[in-house]
C-alpha atoms as a PDB file:
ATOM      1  CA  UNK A   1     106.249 113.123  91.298  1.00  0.00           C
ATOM      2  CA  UNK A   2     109.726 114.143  92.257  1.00  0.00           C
ATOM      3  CA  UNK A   3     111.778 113.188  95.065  1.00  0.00           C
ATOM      4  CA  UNK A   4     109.495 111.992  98.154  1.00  0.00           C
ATOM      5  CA  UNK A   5     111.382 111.120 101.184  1.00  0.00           C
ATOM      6  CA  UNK A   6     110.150 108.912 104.121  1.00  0.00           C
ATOM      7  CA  UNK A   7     112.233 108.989 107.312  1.00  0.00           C
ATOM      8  CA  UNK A   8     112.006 108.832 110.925  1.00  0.00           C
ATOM      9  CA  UNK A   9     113.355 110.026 114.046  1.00  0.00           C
ATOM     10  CA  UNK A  10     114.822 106.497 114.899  1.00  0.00           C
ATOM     11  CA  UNK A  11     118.479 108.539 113.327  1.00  0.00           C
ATOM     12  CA  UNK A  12     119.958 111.688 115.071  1.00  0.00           C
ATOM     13  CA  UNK A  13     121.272 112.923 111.562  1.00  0.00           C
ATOM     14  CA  UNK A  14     118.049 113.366 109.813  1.00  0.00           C
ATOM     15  CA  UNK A  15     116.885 115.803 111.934  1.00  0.00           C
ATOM     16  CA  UNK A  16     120.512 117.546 110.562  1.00  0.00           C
ATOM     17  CA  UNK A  17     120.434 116.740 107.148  1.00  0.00           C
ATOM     18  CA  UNK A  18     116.431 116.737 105.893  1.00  0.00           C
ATOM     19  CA  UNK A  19     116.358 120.474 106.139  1.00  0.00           C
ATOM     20  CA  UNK A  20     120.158 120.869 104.589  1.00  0.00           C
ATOM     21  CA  UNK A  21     118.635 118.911 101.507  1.00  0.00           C
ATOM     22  CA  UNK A  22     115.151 120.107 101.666  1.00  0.00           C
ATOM     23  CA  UNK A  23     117.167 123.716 101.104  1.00  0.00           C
ATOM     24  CA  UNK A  24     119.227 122.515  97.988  1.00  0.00           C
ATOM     25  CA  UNK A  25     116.340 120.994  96.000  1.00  0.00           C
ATOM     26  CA  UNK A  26     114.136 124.454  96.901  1.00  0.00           C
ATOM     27  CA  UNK A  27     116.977 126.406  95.575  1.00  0.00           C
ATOM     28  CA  UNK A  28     117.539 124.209  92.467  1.00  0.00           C
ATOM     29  CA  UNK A  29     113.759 123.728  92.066  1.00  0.00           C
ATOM     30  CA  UNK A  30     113.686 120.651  91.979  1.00  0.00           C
ATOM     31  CA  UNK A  31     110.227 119.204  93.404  1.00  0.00           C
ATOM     32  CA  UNK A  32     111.151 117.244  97.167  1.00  0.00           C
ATOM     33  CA  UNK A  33     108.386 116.097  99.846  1.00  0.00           C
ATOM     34  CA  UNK A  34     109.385 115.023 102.861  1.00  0.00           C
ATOM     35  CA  UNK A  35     106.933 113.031 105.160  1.00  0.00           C
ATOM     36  CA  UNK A  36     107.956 112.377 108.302  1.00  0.00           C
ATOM     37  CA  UNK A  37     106.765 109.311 109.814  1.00  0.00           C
ATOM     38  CA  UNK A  38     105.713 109.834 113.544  1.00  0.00           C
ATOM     39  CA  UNK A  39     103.686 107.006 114.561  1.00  0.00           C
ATOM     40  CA  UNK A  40     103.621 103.350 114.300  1.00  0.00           C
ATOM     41  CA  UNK A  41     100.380 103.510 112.106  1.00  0.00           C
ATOM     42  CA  UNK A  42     102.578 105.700 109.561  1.00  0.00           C
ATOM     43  CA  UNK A  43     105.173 103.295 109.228  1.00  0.00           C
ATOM     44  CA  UNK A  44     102.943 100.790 108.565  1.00  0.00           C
ATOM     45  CA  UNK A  45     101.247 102.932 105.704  1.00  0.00           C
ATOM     46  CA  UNK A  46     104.696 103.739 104.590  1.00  0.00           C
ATOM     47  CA  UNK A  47     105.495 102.487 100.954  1.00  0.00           C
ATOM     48  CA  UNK A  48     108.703 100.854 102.011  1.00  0.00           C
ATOM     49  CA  UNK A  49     109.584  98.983 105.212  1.00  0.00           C
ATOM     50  CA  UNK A  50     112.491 100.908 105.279  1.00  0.00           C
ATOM     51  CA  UNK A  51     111.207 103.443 107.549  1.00  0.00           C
ATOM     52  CA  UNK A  52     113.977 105.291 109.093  1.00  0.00           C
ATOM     53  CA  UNK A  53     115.180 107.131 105.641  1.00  0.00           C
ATOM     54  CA  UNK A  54     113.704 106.094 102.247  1.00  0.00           C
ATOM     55  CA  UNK A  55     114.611 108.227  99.504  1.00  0.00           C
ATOM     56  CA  UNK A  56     112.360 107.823  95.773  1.00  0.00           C
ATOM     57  CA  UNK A  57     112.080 109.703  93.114  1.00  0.00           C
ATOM     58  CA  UNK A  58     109.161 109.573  90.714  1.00  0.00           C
ATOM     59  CA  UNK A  59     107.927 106.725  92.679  1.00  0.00           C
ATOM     60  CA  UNK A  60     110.966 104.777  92.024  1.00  0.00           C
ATOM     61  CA  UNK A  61     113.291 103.426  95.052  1.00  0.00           C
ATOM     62  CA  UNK A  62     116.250 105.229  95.217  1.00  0.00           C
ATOM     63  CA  UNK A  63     118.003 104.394  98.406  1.00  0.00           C
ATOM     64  CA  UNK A  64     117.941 104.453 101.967  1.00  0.00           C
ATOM     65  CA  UNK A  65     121.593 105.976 102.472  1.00  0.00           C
ATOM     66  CA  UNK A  66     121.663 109.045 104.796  1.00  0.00           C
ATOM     67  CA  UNK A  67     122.011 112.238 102.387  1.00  0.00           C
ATOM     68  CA  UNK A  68     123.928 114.588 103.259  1.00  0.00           C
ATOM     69  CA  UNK A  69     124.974 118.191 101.165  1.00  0.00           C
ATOM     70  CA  UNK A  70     127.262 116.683  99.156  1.00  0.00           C
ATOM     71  CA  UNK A  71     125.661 113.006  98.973  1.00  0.00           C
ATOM     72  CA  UNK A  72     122.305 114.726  96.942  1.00  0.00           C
ATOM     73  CA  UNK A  73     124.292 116.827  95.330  1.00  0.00           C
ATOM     74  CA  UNK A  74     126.035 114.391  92.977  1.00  0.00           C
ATOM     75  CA  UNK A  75     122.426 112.371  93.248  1.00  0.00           C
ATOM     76  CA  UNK A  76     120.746 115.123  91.509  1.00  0.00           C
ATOM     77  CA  UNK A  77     124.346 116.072  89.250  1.00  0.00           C
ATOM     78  CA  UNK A  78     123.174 111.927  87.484  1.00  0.00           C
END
């Protein structure tokens, strides 16, 4: 339960931004995985086909929208 995040390295920004966000929901204690996807065989396990960045929260489809500070910020503010 909690925010789960599926992403790739197929986008130069997540390797910027996972940790930035990974940071804010440690410090706000607020419970994030993030499972990186390195192989074909984990993309095809993934539960979305949007493999590059899926965001969900209690197993619930959020978005695929980079997150940035900011961005998950006013995500978590709703």
């Amino acid at each position: 339960m909690g925010y789960v995040l599926y992403y790739t390295n197929q986008c130069p920004f997540n390797a910027k931004y996972i940790p930035v966000i990974e940071n804010i929901a440690k410090e706000k204690s607020i419970k994030f995985k993030s499972v990186h996807l390195q192989n074909k065989e984990d993309a095809q396990n993934a539960p979305t086909p949007i493999t590059t960045y899926a965001l969900f929260l209690d197993g619930n489809y959020i978005t695929n929208e980079q997150m940035n500070d900011k961005r998950f910020l006013k995500l978590l503010e709703k």
